[in-house]
PDB file of N, CA and C in Angstrom:
ATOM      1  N   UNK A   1       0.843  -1.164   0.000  1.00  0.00           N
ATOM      2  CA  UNK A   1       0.000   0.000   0.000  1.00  0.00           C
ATOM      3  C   UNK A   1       0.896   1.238   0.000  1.00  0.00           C
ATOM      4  N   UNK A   2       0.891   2.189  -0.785  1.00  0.00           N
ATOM      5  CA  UNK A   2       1.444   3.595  -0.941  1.00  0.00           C
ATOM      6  C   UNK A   2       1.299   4.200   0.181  1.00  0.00           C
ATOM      7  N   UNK A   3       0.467   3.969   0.900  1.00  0.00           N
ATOM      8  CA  UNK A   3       0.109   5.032   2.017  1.00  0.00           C
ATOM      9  C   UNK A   3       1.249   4.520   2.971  1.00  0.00           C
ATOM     10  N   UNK A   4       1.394   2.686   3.374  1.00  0.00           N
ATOM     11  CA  UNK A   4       2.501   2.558   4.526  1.00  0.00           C
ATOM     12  C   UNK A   4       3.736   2.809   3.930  1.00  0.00           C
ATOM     13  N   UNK A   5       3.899   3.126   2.735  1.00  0.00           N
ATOM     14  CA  UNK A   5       5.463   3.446   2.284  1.00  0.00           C
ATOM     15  C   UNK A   5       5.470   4.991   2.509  1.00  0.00           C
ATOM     16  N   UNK A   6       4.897   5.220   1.856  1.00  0.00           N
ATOM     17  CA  UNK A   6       4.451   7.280   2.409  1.00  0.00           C
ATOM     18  C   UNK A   6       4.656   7.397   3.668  1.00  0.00           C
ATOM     19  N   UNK A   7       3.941   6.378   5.227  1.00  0.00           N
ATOM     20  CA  UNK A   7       4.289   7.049   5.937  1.00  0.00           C
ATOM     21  C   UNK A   7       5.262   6.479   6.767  1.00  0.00           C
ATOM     22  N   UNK A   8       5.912   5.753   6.275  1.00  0.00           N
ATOM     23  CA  UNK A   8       7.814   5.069   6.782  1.00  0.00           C
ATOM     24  C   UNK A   8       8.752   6.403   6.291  1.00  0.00           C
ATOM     25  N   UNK A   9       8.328   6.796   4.993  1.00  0.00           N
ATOM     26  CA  UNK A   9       9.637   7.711   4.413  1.00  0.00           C
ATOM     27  C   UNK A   9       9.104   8.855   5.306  1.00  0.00           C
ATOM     28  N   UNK A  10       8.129   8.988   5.475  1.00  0.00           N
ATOM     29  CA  UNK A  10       7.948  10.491   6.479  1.00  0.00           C
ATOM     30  C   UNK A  10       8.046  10.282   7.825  1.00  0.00           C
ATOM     31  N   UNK A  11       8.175   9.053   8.330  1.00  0.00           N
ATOM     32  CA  UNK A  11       8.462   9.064   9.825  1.00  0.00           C
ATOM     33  C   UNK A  11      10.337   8.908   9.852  1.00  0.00           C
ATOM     34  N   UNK A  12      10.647   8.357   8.579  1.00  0.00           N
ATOM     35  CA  UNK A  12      11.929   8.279   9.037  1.00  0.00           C
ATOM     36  C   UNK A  12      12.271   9.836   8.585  1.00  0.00           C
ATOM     37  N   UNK A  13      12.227  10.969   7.662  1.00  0.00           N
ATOM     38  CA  UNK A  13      12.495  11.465   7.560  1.00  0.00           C
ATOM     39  C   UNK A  13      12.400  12.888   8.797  1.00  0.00           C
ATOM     40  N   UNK A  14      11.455  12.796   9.575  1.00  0.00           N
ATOM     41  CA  UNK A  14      10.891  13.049  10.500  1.00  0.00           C
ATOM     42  C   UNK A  14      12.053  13.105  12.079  1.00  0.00           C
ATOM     43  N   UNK A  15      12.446  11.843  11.973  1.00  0.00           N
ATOM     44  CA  UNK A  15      13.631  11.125  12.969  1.00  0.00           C
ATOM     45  C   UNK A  15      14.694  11.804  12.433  1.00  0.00           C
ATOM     46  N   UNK A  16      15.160  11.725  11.288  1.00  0.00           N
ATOM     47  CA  UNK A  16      16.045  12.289  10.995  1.00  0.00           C
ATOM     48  C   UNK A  16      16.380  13.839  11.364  1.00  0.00           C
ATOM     49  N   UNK A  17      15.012  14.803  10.942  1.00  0.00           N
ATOM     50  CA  UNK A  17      15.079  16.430  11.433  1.00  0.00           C
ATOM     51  C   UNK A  17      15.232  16.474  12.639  1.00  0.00           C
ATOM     52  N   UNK A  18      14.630  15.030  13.521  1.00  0.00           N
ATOM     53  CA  UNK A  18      14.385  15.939  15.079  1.00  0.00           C
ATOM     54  C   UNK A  18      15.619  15.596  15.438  1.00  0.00           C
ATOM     55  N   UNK A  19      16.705  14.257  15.007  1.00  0.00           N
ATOM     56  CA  UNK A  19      18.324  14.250  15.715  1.00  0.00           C
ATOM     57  C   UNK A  19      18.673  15.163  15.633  1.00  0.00           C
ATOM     58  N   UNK A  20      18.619  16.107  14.066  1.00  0.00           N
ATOM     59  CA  UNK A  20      19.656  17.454  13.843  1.00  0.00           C
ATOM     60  C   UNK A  20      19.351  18.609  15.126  1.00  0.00           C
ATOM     61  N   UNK A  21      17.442  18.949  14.718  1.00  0.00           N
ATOM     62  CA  UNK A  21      17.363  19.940  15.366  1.00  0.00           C
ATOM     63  C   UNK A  21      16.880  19.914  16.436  1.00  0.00           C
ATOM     64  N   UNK A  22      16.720  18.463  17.304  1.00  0.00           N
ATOM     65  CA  UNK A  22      16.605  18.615  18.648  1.00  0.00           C
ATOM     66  C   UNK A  22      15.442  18.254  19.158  1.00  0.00           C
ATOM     67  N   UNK A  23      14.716  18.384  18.004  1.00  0.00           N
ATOM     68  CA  UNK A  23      13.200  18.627  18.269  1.00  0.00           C
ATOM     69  C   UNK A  23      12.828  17.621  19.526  1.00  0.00           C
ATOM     70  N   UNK A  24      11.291  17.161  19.698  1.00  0.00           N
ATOM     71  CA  UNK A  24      10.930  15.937  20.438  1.00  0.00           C
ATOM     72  C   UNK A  24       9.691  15.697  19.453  1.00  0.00           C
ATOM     73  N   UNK A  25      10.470  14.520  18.857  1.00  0.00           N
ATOM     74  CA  UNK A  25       9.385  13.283  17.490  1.00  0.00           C
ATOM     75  C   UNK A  25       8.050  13.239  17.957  1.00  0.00           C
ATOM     76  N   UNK A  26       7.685  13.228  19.122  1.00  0.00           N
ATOM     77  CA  UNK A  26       6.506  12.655  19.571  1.00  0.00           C
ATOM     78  C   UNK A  26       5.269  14.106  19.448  1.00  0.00           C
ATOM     79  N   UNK A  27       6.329  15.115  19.843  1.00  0.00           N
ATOM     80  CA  UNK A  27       5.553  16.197  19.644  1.00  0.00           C
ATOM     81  C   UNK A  27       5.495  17.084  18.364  1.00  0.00           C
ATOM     82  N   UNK A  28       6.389  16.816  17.396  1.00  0.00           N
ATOM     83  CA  UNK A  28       6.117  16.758  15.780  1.00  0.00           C
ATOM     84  C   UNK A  28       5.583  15.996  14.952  1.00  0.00           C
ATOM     85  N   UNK A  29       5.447  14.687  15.539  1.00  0.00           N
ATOM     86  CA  UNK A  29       4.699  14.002  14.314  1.00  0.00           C
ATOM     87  C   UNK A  29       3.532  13.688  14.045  1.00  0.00           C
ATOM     88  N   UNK A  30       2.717  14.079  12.856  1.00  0.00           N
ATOM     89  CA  UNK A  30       1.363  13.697  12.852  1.00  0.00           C
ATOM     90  C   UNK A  30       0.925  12.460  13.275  1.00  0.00           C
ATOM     91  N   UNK A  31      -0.381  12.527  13.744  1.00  0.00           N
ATOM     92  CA  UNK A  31      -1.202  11.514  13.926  1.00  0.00           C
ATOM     93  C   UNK A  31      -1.325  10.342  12.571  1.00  0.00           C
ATOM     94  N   UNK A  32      -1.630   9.391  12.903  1.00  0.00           N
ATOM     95  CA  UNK A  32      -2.565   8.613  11.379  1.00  0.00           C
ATOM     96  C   UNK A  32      -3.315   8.762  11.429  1.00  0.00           C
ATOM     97  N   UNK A  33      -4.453   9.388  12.569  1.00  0.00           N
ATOM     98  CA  UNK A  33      -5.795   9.961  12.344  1.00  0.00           C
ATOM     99  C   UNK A  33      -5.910  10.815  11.800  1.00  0.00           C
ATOM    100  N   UNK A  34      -5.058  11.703  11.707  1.00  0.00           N
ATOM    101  CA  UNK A  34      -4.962  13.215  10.846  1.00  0.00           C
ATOM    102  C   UNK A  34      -4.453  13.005   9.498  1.00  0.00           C
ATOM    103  N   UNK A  35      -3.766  11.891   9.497  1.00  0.00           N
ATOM    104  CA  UNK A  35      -3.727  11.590   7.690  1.00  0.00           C
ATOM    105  C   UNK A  35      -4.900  10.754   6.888  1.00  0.00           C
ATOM    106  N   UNK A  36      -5.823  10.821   7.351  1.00  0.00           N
ATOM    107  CA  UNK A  36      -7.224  10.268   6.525  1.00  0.00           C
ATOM    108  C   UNK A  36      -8.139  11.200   6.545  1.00  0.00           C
ATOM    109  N   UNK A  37      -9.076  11.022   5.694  1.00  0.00           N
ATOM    110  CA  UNK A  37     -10.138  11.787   5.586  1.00  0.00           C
ATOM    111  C   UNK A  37     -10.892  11.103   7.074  1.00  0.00           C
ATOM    112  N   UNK A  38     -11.566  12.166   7.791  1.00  0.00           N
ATOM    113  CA  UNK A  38     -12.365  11.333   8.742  1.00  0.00           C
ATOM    114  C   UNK A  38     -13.809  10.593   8.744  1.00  0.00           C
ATOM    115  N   UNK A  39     -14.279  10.889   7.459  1.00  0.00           N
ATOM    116  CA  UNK A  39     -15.343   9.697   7.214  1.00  0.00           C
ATOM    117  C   UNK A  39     -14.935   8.477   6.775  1.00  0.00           C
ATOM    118  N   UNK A  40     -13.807   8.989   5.956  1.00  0.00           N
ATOM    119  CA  UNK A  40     -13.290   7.272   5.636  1.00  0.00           C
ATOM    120  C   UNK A  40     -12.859   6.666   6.480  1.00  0.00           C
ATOM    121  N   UNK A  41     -12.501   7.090   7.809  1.00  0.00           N
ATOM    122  CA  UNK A  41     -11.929   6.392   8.621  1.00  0.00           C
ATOM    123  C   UNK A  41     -12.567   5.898   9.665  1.00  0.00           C
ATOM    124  N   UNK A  42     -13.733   6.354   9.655  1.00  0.00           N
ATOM    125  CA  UNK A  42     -15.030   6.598  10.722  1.00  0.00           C
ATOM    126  C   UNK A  42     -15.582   5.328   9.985  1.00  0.00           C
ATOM    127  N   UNK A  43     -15.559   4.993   8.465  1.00  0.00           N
ATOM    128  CA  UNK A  43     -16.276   3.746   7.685  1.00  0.00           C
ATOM    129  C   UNK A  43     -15.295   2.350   8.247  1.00  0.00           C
ATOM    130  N   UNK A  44     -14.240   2.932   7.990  1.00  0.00           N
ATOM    131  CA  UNK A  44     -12.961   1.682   7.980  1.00  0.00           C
ATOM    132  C   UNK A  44     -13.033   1.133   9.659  1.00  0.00           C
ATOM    133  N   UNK A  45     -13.339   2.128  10.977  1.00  0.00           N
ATOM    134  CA  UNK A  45     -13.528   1.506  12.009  1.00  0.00           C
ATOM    135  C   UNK A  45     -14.684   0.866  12.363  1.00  0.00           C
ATOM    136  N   UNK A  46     -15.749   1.079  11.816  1.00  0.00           N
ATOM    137  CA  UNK A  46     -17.111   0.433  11.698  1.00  0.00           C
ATOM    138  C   UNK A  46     -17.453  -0.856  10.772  1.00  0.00           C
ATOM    139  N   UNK A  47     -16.618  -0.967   9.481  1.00  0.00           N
ATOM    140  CA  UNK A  47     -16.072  -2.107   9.041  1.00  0.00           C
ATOM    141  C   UNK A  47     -15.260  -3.401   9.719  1.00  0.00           C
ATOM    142  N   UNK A  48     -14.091  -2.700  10.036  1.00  0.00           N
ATOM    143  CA  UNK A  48     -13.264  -3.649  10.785  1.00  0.00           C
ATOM    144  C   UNK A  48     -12.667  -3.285  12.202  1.00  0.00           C
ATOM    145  N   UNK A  49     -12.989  -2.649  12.406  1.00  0.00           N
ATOM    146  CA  UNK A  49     -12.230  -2.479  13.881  1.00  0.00           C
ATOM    147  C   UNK A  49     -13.648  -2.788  15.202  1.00  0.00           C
ATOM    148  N   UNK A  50     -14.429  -1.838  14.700  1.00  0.00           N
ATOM    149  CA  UNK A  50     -16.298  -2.179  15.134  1.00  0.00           C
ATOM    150  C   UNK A  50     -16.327  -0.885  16.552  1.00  0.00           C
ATOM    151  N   UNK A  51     -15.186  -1.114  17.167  1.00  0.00           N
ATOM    152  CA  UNK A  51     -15.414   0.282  18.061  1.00  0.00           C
ATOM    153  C   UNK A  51     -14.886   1.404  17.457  1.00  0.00           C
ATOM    154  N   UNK A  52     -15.671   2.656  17.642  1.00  0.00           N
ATOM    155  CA  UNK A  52     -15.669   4.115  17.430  1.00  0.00           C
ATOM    156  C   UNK A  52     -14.380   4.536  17.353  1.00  0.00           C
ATOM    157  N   UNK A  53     -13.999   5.251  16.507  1.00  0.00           N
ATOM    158  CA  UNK A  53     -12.791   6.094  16.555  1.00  0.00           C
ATOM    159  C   UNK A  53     -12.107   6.306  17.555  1.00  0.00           C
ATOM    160  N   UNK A  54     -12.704   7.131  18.197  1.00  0.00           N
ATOM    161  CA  UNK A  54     -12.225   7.720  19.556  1.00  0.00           C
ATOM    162  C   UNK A  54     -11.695   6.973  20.562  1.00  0.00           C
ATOM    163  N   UNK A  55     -12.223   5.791  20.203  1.00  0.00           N
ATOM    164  CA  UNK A  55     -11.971   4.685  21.418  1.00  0.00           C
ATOM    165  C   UNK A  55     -10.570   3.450  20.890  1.00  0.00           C
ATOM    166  N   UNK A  56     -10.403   3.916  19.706  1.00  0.00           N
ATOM    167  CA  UNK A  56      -9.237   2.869  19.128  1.00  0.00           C
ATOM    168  C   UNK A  56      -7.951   3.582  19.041  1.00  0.00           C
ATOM    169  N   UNK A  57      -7.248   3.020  19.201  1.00  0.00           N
ATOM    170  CA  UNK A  57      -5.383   3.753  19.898  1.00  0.00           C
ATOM    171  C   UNK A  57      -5.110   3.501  18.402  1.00  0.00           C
ATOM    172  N   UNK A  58      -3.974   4.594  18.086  1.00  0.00           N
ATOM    173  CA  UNK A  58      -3.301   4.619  16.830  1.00  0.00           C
ATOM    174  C   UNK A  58      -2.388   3.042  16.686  1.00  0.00           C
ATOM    175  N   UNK A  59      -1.854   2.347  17.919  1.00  0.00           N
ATOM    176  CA  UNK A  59      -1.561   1.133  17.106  1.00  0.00           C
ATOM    177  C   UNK A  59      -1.823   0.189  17.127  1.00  0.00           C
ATOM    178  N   UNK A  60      -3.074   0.213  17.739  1.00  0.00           N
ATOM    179  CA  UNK A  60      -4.052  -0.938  16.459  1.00  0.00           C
ATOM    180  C   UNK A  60      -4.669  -0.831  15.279  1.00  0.00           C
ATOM    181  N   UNK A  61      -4.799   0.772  15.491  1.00  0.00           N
ATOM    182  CA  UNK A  61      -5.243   0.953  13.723  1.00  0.00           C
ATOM    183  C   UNK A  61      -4.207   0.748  12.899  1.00  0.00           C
ATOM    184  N   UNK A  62      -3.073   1.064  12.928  1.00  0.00           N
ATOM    185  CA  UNK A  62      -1.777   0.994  12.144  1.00  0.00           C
ATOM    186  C   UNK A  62      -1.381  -0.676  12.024  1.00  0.00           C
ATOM    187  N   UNK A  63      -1.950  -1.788  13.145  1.00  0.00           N
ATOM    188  CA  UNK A  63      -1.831  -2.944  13.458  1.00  0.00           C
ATOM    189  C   UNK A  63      -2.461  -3.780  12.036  1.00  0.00           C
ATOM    190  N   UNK A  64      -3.959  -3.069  12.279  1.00  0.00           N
ATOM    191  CA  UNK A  64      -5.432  -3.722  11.306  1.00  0.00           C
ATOM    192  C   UNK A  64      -4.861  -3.419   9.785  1.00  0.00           C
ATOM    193  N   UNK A  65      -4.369  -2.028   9.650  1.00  0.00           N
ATOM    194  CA  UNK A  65      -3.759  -2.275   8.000  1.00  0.00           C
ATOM    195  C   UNK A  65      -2.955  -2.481   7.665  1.00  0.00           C
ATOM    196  N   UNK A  66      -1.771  -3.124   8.514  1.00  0.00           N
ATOM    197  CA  UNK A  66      -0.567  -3.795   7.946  1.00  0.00           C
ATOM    198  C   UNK A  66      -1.333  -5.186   7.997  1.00  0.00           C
ATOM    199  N   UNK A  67      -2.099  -5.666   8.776  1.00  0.00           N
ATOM    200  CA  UNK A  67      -2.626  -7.008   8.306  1.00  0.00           C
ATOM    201  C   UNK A  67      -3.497  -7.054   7.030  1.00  0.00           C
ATOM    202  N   UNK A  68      -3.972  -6.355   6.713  1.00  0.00           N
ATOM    203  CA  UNK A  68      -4.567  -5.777   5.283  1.00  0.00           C
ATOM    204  C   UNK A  68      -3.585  -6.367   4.440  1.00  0.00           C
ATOM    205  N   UNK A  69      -2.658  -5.155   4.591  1.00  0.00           N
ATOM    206  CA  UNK A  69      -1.898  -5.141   3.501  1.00  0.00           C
ATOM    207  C   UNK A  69      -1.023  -6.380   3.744  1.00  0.00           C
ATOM    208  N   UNK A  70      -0.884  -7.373   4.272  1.00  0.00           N
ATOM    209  CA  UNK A  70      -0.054  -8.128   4.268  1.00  0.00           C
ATOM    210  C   UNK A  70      -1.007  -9.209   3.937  1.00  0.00           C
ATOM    211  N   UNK A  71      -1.881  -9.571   3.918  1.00  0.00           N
ATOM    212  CA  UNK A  71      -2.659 -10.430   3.723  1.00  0.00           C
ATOM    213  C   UNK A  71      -2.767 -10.551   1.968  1.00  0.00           C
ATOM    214  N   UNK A  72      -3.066 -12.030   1.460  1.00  0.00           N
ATOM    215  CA  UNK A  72      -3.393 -12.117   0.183  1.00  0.00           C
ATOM    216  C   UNK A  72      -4.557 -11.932  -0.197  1.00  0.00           C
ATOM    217  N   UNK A  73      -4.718 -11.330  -1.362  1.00  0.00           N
ATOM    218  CA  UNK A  73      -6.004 -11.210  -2.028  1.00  0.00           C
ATOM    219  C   UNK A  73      -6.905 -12.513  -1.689  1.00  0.00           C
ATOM    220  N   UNK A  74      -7.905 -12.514  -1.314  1.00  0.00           N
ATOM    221  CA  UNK A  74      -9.352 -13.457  -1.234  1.00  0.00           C
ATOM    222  C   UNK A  74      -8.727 -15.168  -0.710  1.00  0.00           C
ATOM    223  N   UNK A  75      -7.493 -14.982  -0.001  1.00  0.00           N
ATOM    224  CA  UNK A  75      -7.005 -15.706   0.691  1.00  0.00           C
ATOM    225  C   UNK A  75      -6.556 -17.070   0.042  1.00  0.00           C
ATOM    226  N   UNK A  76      -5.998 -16.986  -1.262  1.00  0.00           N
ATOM    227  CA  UNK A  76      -5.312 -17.909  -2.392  1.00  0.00           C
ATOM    228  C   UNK A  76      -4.416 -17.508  -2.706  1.00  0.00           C
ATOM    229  N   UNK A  77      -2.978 -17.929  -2.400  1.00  0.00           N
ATOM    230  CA  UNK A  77      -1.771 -17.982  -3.801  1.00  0.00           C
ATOM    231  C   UNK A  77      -2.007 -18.361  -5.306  1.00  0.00           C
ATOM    232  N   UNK A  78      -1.147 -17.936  -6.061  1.00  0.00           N
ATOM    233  CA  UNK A  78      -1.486 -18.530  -7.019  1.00  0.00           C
ATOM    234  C   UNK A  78      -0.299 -19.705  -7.333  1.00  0.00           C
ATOM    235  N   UNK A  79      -0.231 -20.109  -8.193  1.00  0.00           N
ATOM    236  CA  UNK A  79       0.556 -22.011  -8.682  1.00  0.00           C
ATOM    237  C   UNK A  79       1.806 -21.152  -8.876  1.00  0.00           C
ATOM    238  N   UNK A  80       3.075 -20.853  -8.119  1.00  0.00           N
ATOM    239  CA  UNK A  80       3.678 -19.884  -8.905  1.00  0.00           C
ATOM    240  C   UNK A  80       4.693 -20.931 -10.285  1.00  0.00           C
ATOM    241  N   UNK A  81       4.577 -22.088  -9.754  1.00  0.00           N
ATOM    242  CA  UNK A  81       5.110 -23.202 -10.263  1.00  0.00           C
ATOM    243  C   UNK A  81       4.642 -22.834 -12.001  1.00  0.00           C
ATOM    244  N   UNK A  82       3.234 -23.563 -11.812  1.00  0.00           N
ATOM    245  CA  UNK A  82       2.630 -23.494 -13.131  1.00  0.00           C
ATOM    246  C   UNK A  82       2.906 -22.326 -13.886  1.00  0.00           C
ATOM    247  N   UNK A  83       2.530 -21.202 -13.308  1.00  0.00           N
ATOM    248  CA  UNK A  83       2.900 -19.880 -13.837  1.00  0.00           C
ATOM    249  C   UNK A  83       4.042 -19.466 -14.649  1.00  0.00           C
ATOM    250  N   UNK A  84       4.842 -20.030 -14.156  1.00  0.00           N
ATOM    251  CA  UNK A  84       6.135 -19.685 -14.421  1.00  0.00           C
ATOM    252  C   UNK A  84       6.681 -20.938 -15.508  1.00  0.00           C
ATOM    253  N   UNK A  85       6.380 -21.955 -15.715  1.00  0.00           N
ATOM    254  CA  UNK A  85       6.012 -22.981 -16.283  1.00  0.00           C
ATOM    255  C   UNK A  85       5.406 -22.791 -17.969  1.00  0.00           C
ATOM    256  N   UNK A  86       4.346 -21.411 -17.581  1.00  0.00           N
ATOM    257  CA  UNK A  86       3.513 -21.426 -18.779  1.00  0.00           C
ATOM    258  C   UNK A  86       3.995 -20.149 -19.264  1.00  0.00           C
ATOM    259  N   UNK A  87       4.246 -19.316 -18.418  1.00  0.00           N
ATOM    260  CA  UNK A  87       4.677 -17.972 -19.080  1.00  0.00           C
ATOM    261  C   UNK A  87       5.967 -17.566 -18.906  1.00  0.00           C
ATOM    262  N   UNK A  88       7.114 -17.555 -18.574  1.00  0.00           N
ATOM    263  CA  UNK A  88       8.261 -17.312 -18.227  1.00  0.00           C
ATOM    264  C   UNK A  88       9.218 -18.759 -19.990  1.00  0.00           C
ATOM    265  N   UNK A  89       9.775 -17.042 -21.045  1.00  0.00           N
ATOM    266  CA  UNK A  89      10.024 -17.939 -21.628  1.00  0.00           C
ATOM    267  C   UNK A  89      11.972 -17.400 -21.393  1.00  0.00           C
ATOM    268  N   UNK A  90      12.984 -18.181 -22.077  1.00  0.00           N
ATOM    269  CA  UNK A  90      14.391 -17.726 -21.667  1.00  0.00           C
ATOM    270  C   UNK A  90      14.893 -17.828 -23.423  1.00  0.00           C
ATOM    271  N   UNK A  91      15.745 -17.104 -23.374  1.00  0.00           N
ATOM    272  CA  UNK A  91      16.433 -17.067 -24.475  1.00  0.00           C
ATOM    273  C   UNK A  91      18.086 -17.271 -24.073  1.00  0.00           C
ATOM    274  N   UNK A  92      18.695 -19.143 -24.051  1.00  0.00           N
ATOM    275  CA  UNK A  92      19.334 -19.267 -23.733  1.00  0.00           C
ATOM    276  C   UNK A  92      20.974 -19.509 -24.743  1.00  0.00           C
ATOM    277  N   UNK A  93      20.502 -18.534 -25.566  1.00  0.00           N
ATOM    278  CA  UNK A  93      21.293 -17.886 -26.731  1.00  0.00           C
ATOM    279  C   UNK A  93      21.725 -16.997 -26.117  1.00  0.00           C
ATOM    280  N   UNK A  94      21.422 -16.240 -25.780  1.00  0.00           N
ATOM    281  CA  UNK A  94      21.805 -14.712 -25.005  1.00  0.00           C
ATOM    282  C   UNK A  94      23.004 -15.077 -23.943  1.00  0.00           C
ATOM    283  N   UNK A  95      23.999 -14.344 -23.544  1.00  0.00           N
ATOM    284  CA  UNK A  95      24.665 -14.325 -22.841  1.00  0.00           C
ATOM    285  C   UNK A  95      24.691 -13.498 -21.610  1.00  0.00           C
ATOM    286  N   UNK A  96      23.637 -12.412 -21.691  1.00  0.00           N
ATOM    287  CA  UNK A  96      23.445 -11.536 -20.808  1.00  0.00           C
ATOM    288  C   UNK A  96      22.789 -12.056 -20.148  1.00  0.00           C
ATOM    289  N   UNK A  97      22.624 -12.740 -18.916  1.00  0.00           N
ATOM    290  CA  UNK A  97      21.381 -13.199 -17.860  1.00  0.00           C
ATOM    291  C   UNK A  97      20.179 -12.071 -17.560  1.00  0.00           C
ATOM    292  N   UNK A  98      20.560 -11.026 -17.462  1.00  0.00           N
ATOM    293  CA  UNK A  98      19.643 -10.898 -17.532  1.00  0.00           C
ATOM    294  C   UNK A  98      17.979 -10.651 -18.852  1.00  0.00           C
ATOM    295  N   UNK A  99      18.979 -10.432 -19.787  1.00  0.00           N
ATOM    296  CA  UNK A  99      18.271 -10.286 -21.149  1.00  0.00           C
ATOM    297  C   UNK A  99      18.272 -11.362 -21.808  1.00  0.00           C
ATOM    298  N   UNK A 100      18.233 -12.371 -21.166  1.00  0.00           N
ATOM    299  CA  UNK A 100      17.404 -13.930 -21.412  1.00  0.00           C
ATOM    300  C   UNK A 100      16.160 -13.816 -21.324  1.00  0.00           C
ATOM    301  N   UNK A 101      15.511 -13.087 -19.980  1.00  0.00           N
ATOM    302  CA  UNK A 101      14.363 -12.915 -19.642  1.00  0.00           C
ATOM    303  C   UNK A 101      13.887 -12.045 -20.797  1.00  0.00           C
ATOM    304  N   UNK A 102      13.919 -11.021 -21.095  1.00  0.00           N
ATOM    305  CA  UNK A 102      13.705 -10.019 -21.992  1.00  0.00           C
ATOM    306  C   UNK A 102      12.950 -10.347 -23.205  1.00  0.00           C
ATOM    307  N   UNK A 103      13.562 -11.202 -23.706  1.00  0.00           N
ATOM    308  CA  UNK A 103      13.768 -11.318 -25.189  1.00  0.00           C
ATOM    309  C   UNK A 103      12.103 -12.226 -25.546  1.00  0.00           C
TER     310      UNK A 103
END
């Protein structure tokens, strides 16, 4: 998900300003409640979390969508065997490894 890569590069970048300038991280850094729209997020705790906003701590919400996002689509791998089997062709003429794949 774009959003947990968005907000790793801004928390680390974040860590980084407050070593230089001293700051205190805890008291510069946004919320994840403040980075959503609050109806969408008001939907997303009534979906899956089931208690009210107000009442859910930032890391379990941050908990619930790394399990999201870590989770597989509709809870199937696919054959990566077969896959790769049927579509993965090599051109073992080539000497470049990697532009075997390529070709």
């Amino acid at each position: 998900m774009k959003w947990m890569r968005d907000r790793r590069e801004y928390e680390a970048k974040l860590r980084a300003r407050c070593r230089v300038s001293g700051e205190d991280y805890d008291a510069v850094v946004d919320s994840v409640v403040d980075a959503f729209e609050s109806d969408l997020l008001d939907v997303f705790c009534d979906l899956k979390l089931h208690p009210p906003l107000k009442d859910i701590a930032e890391g379990v919400l941050l908990a619930k969508m790394k399990s999201i996002v870590d989770s597989v689509k509709n809870s199937t791998l696919p054959d990566i065997k077969a896959l790769f089997k049927k579509e993965l062709k090599m051109n073992m003429g080539e000497s470049d490894v990697a532009a075997r794949l390529l070709d």
